[in-house]
C-alpha atoms as a PDB file:
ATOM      1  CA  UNK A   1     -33.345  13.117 -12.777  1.00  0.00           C
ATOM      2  CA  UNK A   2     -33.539  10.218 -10.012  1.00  0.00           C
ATOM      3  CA  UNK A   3     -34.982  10.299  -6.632  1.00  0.00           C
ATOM      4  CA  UNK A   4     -33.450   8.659  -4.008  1.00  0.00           C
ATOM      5  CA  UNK A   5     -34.892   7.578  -0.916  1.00  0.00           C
ATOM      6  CA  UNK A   6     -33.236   6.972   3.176  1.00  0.00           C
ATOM      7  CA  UNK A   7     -36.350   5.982   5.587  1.00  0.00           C
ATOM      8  CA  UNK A   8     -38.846   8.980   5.474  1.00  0.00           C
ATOM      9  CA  UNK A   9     -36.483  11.491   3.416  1.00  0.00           C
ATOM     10  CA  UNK A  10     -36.405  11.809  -0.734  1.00  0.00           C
ATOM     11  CA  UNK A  11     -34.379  14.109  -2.656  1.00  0.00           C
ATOM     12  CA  UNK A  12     -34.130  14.350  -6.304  1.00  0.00           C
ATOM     13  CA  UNK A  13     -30.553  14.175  -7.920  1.00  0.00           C
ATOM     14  CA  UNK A  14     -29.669  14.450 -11.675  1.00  0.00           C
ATOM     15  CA  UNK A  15     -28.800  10.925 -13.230  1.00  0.00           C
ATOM     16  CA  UNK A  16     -25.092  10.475 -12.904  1.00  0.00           C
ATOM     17  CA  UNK A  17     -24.621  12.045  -9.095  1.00  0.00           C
ATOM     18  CA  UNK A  18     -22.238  10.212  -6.953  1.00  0.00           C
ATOM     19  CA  UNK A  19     -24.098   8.895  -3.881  1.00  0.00           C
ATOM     20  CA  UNK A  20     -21.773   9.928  -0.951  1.00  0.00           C
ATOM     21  CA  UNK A  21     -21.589  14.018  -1.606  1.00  0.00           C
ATOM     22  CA  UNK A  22     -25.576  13.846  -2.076  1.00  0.00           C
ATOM     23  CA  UNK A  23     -26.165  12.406   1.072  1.00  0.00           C
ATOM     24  CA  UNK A  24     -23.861  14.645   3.149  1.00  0.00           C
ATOM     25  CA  UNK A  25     -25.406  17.702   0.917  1.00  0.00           C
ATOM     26  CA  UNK A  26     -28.811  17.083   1.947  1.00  0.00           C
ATOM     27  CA  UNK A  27     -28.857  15.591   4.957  1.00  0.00           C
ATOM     28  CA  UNK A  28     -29.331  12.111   4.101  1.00  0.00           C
ATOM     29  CA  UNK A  29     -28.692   9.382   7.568  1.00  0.00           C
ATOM     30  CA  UNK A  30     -25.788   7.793   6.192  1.00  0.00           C
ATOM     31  CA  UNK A  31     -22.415   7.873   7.980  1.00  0.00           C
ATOM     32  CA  UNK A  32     -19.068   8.005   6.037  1.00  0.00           C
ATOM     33  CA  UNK A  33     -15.533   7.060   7.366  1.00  0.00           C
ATOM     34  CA  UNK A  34     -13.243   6.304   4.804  1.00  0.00           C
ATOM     35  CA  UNK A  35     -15.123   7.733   1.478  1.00  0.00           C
ATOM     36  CA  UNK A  36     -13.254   5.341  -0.299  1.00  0.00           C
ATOM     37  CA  UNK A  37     -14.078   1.654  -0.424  1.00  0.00           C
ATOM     38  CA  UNK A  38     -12.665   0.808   2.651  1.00  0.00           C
ATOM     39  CA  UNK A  39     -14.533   0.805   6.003  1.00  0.00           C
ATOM     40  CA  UNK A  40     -17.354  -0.190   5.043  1.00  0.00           C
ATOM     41  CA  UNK A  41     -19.057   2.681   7.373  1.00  0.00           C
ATOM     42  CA  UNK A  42     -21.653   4.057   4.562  1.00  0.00           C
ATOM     43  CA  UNK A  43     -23.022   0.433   4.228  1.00  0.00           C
ATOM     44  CA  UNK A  44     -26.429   0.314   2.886  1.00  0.00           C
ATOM     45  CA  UNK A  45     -29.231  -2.238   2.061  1.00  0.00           C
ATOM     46  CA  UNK A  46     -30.256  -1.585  -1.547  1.00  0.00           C
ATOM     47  CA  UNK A  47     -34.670  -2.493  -0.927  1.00  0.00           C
ATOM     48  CA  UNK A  48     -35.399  -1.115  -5.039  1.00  0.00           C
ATOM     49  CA  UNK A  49     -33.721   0.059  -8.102  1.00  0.00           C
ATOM     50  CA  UNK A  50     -30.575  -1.539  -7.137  1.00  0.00           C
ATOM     51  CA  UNK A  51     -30.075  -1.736 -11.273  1.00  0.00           C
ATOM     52  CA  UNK A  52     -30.156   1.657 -10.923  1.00  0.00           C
ATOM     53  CA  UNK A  53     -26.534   1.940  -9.246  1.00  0.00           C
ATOM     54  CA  UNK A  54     -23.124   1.828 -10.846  1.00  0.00           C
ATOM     55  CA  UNK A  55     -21.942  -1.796 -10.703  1.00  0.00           C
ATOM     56  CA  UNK A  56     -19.741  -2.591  -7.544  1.00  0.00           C
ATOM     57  CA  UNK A  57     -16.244  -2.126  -8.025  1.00  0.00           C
ATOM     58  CA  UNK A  58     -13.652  -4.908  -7.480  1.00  0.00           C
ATOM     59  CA  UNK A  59     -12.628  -3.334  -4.396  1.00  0.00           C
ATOM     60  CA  UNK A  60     -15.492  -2.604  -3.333  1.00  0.00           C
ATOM     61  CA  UNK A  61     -17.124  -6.200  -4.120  1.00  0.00           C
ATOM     62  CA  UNK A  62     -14.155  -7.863  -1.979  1.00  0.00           C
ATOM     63  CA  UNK A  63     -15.138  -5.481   1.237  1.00  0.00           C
ATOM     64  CA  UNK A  64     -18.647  -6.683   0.388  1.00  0.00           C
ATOM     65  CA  UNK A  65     -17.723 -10.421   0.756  1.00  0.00           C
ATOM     66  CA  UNK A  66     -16.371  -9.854   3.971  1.00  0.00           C
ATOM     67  CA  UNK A  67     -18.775  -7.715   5.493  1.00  0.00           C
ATOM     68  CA  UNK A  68     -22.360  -9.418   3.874  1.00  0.00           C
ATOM     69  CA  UNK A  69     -23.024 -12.259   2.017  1.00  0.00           C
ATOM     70  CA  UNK A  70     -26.419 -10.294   0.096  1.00  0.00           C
ATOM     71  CA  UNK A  71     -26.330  -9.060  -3.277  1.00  0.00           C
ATOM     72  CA  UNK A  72     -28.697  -6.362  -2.178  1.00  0.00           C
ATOM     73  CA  UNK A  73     -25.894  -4.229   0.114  1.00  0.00           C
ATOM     74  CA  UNK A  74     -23.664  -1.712  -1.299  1.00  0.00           C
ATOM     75  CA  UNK A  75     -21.593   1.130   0.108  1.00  0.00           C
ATOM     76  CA  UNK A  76     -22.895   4.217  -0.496  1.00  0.00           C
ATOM     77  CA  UNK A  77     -19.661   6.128  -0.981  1.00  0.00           C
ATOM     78  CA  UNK A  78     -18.631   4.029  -4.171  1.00  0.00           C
ATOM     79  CA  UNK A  79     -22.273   4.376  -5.952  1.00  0.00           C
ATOM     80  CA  UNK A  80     -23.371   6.728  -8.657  1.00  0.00           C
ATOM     81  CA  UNK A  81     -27.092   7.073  -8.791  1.00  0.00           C
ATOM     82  CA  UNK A  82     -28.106   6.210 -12.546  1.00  0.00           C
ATOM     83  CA  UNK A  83     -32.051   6.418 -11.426  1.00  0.00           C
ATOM     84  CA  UNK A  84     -34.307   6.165  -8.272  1.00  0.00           C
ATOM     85  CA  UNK A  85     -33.357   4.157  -5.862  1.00  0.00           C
ATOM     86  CA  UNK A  86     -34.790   3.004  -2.141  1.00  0.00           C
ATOM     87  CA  UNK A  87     -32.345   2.653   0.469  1.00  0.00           C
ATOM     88  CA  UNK A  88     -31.770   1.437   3.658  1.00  0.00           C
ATOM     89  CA  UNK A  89     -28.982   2.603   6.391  1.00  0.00           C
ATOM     90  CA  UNK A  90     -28.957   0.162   9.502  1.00  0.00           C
END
């Protein structure tokens, strides 16, 4: 199991979950547009266990150049949650 946490909210997810379903599931305050690596609406600052998310994809590593120049931002629609995690959505 992993817990991840937006602001004030937690949930716990099993290990493996794909980010973007378990937000809109519970609630979570992130916004999605495209769902798939393009937008760059469900952009999210990673503040711990960012070794605990999938590795960025190539796509989604070039809209991450463009958009922020941090290694600590990811979108949320391309992550699987591998363990807890803290987030941030601005």
């Amino acid at each position: 199991m992993a817990v991840i946490e937006i602001g004030t909210q937690r949930v716990e997810v099993p290990s493996g979950s794909r980010l973007a379903p378990v937000c809109a599931q519970n609630d979570l305050p992130v916004v999605f547009g495209c769902r798939a690596g393009r937008c760059g609406a469900c952009l999210v600052q990673v503040l711990a266990g960012g070794d605990n998310l999938s590795e960025p994809t190539a796509k989604e590593a070039r809209l991450l150049e463009v958009l922020v120049a941090d290694h600590d931002w990811r979108l949320a629609c391309q992550c699987v949650v591998l363990g807890d995690v803290r987030l941030r959505y601005v």
